[in-house]
PDB file of N, CA and C in Angstrom:
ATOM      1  N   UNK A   1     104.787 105.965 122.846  1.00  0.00           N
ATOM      2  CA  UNK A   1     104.615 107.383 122.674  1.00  0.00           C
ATOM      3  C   UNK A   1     104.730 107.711 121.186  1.00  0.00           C
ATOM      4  N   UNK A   2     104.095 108.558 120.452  1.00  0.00           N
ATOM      5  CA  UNK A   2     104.004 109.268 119.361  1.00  0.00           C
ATOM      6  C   UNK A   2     104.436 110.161 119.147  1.00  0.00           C
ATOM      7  N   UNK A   3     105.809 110.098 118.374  1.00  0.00           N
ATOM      8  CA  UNK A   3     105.934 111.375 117.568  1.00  0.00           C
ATOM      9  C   UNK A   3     105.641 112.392 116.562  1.00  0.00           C
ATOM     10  N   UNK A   4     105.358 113.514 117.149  1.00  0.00           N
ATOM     11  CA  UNK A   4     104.789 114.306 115.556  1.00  0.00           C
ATOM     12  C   UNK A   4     105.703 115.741 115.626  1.00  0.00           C
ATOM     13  N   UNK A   5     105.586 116.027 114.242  1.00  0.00           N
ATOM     14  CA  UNK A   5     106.632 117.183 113.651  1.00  0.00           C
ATOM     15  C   UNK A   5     105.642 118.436 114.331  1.00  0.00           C
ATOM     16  N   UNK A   6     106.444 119.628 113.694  1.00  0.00           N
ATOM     17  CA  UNK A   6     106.001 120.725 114.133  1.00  0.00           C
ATOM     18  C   UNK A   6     104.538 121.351 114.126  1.00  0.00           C
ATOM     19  N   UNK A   7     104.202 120.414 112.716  1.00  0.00           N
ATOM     20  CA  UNK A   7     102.751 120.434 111.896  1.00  0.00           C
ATOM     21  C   UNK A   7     101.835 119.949 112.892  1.00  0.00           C
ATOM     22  N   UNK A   8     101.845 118.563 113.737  1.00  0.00           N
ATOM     23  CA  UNK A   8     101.177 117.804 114.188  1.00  0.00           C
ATOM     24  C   UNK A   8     101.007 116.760 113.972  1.00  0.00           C
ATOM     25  N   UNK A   9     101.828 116.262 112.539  1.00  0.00           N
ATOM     26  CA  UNK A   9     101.624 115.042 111.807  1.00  0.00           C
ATOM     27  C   UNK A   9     102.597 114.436 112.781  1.00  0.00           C
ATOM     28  N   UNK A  10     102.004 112.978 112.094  1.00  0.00           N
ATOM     29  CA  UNK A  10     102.992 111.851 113.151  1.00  0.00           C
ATOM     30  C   UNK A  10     104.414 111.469 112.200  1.00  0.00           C
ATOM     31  N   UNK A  11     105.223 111.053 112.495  1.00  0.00           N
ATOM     32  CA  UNK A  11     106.326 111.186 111.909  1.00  0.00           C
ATOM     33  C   UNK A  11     106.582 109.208 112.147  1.00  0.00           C
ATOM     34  N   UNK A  12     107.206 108.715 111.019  1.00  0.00           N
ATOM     35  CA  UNK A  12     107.754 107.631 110.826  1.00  0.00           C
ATOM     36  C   UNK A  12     108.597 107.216 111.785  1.00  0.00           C
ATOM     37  N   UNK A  13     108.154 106.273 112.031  1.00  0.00           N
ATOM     38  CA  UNK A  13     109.900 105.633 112.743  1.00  0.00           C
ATOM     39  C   UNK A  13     111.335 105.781 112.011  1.00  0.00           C
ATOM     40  N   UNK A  14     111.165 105.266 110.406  1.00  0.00           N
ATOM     41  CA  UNK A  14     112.187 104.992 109.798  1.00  0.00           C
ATOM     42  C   UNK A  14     112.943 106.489 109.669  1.00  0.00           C
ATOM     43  N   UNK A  15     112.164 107.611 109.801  1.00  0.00           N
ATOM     44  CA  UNK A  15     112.761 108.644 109.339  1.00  0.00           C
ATOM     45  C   UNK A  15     113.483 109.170 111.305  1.00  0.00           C
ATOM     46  N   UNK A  16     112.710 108.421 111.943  1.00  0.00           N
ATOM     47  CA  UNK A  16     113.655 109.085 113.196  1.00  0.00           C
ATOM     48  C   UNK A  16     114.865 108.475 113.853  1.00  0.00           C
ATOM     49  N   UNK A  17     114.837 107.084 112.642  1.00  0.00           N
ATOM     50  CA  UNK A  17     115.700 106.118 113.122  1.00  0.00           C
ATOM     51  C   UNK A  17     117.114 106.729 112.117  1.00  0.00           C
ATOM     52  N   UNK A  18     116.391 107.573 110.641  1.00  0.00           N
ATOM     53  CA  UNK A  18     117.630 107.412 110.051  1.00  0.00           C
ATOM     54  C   UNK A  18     118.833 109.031 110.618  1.00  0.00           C
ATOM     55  N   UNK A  19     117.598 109.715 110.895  1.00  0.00           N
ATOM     56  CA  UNK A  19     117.726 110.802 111.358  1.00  0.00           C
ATOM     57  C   UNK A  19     118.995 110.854 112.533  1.00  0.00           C
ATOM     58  N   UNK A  20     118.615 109.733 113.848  1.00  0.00           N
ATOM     59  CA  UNK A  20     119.243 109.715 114.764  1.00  0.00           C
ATOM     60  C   UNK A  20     120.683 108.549 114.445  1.00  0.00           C
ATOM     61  N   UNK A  21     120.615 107.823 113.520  1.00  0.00           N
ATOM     62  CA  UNK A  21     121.748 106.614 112.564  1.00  0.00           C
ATOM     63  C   UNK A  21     122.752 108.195 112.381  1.00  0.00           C
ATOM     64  N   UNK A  22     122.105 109.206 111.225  1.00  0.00           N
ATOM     65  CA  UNK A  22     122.920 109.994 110.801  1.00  0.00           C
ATOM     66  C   UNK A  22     123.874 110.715 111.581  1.00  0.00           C
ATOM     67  N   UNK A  23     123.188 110.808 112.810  1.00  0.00           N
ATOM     68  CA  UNK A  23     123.964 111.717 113.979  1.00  0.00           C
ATOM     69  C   UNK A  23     125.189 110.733 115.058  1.00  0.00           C
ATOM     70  N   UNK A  24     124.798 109.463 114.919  1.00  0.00           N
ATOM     71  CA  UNK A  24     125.895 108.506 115.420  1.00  0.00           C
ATOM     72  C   UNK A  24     126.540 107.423 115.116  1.00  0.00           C
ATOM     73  N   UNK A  25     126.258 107.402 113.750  1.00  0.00           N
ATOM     74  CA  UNK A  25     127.229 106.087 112.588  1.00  0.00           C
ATOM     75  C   UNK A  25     127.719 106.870 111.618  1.00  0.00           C
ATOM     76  N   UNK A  26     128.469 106.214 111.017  1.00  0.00           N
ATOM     77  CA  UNK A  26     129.342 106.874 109.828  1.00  0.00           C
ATOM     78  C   UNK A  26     128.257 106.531 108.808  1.00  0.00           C
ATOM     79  N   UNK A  27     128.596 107.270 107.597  1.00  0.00           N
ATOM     80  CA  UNK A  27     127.490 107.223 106.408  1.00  0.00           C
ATOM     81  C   UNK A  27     127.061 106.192 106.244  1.00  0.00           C
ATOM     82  N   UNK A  28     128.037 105.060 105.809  1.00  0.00           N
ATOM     83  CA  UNK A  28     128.214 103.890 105.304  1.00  0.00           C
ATOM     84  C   UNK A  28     126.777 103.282 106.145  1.00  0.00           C
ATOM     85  N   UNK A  29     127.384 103.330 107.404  1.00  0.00           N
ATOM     86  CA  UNK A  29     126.136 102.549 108.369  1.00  0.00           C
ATOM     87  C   UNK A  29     124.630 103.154 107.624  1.00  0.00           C
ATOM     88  N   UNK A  30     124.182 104.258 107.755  1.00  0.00           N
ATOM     89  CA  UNK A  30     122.615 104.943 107.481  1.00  0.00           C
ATOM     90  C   UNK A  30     122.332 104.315 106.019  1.00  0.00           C
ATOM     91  N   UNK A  31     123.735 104.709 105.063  1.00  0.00           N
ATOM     92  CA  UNK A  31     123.447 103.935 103.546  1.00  0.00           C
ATOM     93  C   UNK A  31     122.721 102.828 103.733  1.00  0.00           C
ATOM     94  N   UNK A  32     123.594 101.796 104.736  1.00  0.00           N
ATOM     95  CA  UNK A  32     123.146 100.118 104.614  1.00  0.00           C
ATOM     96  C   UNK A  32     121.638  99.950 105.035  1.00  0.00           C
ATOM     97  N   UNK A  33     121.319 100.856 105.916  1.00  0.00           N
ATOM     98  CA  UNK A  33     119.825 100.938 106.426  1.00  0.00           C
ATOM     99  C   UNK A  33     118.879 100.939 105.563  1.00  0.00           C
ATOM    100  N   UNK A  34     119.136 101.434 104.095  1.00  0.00           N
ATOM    101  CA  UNK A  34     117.892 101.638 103.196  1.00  0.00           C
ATOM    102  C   UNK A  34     118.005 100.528 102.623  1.00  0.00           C
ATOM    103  N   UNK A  35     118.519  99.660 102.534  1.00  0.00           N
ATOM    104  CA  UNK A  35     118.523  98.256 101.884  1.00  0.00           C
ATOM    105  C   UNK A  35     117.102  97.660 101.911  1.00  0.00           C
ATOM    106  N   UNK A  36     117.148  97.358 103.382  1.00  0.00           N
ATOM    107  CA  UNK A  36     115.208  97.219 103.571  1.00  0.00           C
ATOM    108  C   UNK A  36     114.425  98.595 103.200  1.00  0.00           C
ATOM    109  N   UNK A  37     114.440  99.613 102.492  1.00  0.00           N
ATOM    110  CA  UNK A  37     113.225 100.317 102.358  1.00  0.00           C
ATOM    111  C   UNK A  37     113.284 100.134 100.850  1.00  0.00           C
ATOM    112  N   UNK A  38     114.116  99.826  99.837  1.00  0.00           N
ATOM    113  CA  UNK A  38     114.292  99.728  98.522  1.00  0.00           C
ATOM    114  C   UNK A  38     114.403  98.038  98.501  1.00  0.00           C
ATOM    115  N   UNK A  39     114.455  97.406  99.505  1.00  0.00           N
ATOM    116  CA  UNK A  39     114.034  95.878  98.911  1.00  0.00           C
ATOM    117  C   UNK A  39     113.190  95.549  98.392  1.00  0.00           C
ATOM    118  N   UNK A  40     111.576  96.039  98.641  1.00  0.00           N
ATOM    119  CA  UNK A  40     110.558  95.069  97.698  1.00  0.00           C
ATOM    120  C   UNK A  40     110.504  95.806  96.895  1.00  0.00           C
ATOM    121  N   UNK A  41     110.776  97.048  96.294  1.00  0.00           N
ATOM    122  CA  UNK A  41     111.067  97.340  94.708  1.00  0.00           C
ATOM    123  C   UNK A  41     112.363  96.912  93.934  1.00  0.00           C
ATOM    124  N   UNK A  42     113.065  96.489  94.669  1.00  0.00           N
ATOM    125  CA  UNK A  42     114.307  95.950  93.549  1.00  0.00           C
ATOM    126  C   UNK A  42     114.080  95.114  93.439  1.00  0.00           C
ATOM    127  N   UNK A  43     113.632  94.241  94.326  1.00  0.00           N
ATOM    128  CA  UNK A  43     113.342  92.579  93.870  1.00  0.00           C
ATOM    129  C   UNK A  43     111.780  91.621  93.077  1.00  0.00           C
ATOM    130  N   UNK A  44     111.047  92.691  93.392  1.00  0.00           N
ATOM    131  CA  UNK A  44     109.673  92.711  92.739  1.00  0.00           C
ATOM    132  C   UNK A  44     108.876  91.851  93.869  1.00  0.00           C
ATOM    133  N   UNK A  45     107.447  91.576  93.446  1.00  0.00           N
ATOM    134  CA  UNK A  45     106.790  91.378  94.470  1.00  0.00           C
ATOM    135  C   UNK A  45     106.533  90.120  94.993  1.00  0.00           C
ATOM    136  N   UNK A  46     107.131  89.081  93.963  1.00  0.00           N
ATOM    137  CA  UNK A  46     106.968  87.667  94.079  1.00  0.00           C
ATOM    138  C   UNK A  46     108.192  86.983  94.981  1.00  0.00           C
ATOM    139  N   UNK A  47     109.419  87.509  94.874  1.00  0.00           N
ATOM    140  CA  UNK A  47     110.380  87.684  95.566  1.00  0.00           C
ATOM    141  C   UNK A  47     110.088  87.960  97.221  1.00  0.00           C
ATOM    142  N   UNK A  48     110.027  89.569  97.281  1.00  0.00           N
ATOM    143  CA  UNK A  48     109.806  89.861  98.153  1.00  0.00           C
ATOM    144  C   UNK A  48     108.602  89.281  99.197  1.00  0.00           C
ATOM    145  N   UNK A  49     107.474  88.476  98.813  1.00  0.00           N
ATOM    146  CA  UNK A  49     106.979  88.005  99.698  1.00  0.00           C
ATOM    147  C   UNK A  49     107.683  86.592 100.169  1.00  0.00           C
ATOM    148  N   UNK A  50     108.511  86.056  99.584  1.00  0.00           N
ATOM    149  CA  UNK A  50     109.039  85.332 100.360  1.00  0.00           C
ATOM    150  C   UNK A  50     110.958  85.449 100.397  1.00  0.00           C
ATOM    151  N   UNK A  51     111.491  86.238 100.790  1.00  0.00           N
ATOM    152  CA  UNK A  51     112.656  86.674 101.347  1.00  0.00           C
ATOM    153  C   UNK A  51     112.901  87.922 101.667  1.00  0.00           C
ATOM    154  N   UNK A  52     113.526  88.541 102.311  1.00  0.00           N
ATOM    155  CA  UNK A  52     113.881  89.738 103.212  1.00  0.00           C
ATOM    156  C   UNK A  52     115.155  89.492 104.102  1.00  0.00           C
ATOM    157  N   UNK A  53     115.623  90.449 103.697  1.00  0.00           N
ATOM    158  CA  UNK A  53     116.972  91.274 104.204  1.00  0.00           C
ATOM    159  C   UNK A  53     116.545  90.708 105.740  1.00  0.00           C
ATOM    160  N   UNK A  54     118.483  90.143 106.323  1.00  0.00           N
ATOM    161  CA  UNK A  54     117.662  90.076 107.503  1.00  0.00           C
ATOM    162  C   UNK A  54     119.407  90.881 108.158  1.00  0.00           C
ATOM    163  N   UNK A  55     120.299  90.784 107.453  1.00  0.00           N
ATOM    164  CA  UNK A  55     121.294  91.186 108.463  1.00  0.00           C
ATOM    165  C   UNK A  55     122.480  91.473 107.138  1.00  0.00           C
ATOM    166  N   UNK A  56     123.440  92.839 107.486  1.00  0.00           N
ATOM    167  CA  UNK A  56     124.221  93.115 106.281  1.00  0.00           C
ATOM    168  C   UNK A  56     125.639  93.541 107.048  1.00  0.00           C
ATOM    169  N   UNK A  57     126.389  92.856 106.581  1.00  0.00           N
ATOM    170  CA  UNK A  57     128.157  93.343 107.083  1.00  0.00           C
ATOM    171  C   UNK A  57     129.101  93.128 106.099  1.00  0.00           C
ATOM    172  N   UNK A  58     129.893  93.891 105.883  1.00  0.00           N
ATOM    173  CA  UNK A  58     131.157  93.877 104.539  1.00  0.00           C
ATOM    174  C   UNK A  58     130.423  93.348 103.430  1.00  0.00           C
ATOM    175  N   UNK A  59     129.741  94.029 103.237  1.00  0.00           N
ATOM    176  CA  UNK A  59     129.104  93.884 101.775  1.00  0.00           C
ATOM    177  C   UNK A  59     128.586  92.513 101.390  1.00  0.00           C
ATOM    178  N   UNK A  60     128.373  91.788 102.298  1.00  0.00           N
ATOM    179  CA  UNK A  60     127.603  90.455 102.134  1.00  0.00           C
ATOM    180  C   UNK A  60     126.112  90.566 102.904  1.00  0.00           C
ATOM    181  N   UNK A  61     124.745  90.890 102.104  1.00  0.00           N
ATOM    182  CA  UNK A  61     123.796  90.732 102.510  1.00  0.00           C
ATOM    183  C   UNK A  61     123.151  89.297 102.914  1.00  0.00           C
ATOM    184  N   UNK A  62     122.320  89.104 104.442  1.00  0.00           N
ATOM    185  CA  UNK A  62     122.040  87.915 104.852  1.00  0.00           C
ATOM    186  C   UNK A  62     120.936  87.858 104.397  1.00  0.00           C
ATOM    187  N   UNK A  63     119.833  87.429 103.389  1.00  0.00           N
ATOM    188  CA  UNK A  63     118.379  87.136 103.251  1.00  0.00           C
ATOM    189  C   UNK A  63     117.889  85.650 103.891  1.00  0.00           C
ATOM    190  N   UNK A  64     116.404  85.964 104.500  1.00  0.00           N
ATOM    191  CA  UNK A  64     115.987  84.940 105.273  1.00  0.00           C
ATOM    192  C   UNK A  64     115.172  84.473 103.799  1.00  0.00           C
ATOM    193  N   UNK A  65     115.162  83.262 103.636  1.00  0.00           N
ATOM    194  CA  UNK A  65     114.201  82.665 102.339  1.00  0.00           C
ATOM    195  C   UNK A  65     112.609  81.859 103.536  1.00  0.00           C
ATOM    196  N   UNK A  66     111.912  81.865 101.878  1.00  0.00           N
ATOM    197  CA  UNK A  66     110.761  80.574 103.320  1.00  0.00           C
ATOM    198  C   UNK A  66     110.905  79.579 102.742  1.00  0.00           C
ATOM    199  N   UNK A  67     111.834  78.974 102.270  1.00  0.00           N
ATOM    200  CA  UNK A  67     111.804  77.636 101.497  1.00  0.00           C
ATOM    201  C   UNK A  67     113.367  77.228 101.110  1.00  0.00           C
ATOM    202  N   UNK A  68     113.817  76.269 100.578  1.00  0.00           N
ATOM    203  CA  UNK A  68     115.036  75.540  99.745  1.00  0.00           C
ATOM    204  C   UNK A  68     114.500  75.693  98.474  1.00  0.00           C
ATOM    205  N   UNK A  69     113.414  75.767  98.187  1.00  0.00           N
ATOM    206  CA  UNK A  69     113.055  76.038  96.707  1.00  0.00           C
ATOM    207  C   UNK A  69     113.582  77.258  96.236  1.00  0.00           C
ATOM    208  N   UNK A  70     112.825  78.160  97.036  1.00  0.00           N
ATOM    209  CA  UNK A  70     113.494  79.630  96.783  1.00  0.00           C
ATOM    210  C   UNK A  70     114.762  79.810  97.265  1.00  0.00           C
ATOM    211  N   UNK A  71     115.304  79.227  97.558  1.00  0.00           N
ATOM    212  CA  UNK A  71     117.042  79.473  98.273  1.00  0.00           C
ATOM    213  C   UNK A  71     117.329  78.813  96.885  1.00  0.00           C
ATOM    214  N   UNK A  72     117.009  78.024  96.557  1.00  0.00           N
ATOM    215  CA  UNK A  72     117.324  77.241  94.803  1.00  0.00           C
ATOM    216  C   UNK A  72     117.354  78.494  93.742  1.00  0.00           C
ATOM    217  N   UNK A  73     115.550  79.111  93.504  1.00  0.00           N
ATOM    218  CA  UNK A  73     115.752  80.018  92.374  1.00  0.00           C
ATOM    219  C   UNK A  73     116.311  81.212  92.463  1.00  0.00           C
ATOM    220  N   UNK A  74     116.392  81.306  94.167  1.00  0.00           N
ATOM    221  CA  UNK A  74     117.541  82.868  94.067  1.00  0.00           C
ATOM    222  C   UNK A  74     118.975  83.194  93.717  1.00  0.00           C
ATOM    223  N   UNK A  75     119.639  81.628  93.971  1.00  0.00           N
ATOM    224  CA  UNK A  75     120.862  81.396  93.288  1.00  0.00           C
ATOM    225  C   UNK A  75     121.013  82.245  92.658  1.00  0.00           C
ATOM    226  N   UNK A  76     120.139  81.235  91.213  1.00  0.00           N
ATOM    227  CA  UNK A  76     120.195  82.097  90.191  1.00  0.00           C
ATOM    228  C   UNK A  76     119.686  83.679  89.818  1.00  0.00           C
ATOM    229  N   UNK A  77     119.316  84.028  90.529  1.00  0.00           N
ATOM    230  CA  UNK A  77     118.743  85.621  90.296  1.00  0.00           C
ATOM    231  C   UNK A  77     119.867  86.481  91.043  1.00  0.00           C
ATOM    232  N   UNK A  78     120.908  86.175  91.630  1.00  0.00           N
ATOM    233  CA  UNK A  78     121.891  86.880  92.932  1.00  0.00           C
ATOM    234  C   UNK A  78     122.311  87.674  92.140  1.00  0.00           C
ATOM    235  N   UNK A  79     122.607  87.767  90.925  1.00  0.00           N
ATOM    236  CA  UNK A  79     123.446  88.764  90.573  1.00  0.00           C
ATOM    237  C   UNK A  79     122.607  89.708  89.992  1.00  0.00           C
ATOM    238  N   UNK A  80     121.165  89.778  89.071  1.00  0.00           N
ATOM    239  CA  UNK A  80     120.253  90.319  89.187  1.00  0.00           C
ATOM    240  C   UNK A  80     120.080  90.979  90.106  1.00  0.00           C
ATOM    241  N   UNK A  81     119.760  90.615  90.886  1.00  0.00           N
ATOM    242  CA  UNK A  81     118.921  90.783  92.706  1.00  0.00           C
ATOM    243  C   UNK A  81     119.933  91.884  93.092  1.00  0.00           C
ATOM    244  N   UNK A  82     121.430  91.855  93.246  1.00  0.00           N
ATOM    245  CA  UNK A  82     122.394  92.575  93.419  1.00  0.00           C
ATOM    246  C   UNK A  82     122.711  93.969  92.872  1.00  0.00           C
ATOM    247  N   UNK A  83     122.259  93.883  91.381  1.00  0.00           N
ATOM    248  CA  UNK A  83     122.763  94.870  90.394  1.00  0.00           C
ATOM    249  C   UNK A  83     120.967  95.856  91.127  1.00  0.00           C
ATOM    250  N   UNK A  84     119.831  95.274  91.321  1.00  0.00           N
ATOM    251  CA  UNK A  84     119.337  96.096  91.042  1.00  0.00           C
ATOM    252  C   UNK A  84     118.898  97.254  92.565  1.00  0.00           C
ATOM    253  N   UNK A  85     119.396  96.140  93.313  1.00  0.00           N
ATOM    254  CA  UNK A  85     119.234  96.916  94.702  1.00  0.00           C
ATOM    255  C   UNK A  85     120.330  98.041  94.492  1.00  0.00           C
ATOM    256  N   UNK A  86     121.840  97.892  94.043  1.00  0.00           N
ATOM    257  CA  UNK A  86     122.477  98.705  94.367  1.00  0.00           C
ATOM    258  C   UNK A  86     122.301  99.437  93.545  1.00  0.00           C
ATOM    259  N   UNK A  87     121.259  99.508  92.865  1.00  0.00           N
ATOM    260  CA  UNK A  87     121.515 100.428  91.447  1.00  0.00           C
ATOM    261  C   UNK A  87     119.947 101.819  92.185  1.00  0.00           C
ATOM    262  N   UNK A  88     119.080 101.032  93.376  1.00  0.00           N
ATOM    263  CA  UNK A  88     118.002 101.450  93.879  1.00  0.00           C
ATOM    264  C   UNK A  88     118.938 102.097  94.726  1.00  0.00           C
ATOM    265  N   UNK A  89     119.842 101.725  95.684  1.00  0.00           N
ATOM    266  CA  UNK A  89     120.420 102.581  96.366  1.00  0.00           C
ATOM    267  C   UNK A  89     121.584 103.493  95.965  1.00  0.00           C
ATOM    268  N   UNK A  90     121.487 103.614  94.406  1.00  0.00           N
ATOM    269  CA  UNK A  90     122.615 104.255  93.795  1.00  0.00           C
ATOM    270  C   UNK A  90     124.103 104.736  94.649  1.00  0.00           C
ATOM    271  N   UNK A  91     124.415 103.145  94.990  1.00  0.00           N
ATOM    272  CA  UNK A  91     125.785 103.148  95.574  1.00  0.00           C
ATOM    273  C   UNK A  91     125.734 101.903  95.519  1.00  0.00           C
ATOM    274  N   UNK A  92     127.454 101.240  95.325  1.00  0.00           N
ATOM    275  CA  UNK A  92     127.237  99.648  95.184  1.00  0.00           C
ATOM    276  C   UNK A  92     127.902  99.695  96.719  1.00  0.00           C
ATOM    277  N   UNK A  93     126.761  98.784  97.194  1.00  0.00           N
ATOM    278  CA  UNK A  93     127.161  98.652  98.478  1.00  0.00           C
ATOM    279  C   UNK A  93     126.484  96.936  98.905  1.00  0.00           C
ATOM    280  N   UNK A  94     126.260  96.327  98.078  1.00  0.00           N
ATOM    281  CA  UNK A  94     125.735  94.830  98.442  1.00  0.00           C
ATOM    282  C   UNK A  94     126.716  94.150  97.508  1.00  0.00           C
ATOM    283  N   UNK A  95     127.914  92.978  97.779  1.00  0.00           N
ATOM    284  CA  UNK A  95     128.463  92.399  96.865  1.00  0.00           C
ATOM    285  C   UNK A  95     128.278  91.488  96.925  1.00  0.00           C
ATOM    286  N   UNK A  96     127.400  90.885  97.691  1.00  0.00           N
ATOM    287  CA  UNK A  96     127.554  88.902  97.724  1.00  0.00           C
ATOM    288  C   UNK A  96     126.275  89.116  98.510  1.00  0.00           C
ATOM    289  N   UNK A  97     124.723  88.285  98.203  1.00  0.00           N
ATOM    290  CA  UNK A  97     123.725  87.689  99.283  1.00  0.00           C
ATOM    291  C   UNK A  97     124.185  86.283  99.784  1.00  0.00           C
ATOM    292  N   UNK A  98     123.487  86.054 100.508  1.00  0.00           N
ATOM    293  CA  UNK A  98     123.559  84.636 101.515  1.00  0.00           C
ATOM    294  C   UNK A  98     122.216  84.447 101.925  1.00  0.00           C
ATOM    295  N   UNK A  99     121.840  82.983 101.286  1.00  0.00           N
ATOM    296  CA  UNK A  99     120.597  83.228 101.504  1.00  0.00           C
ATOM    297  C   UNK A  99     120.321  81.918 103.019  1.00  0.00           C
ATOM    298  N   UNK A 100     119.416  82.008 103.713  1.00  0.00           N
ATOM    299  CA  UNK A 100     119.130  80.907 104.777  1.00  0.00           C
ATOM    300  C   UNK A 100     117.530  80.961 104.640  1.00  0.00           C
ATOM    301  N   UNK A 101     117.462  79.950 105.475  1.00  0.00           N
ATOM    302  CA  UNK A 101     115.661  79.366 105.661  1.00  0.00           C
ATOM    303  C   UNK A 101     115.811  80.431 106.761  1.00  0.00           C
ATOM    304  N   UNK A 102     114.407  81.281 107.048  1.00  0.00           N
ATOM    305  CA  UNK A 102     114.572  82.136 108.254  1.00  0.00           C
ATOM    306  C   UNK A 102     112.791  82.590 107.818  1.00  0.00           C
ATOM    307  N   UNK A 103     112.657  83.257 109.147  1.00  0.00           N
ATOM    308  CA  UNK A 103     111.621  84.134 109.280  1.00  0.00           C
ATOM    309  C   UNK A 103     111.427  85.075 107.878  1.00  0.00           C
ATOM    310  N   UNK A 104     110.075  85.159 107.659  1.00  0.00           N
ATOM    311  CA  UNK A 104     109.880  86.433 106.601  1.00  0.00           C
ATOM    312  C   UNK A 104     108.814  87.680 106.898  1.00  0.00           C
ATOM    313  N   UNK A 105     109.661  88.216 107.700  1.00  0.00           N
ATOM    314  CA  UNK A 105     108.949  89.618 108.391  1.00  0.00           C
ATOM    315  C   UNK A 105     107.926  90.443 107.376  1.00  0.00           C
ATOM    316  N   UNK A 106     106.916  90.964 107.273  1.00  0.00           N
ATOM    317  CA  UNK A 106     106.509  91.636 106.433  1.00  0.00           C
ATOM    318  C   UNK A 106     106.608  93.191 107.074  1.00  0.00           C
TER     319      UNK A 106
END
């Protein structure tokens, strides 16, 4: 089924997901949600096609990688990678990634 606003337009999932997050999690929870909508701009585009956010609790983000190569060069970029997401979600709310071989959802 399709939702649309008052206009007729169809309305996002993400905005009815954060909408209905806001009304039954504490902030913190809806904050952590934008992680994936500000991921492939904090991390740029070479990144982002191969890793994505896959799961976030106490401030340790889980990223799925498609390789050991890239689980190699993200090492080194974690604290990069870190400063700039939380700086996209202007709240520090990511303190440690973890990266695994996993699916890379687009």
């Amino acid at each position: 089924m399709n939702k649309k606003n008052k206009d007729g337009d169809l309305i996002h999932i993400s905005d009815i997901l954060a909408s209905a997050l806001g009304r039954y999690r504490p902030a913190m929870d809806t904050q952590m949600t934008r992680i994936w909508d500000v991921w492939d701009e904090a991390v740029g585009k070479p990144i982002a096609m191969n890793a994505k956010p896959d799961s976030f609790k106490e401030g340790i983000l889980i990223v799925n990688v498609s390789s050991s190569a890239w689980i190699h060069q993200l090492k080194f970029l974690e604290k990069e990678m870190i400063l700039n997401i939380n700086k996209k979600l202007d709240h520090i709310l990511v303190k440690q990634l973890r990266f695994k071989i996993g699916k890379i959802l687009s």
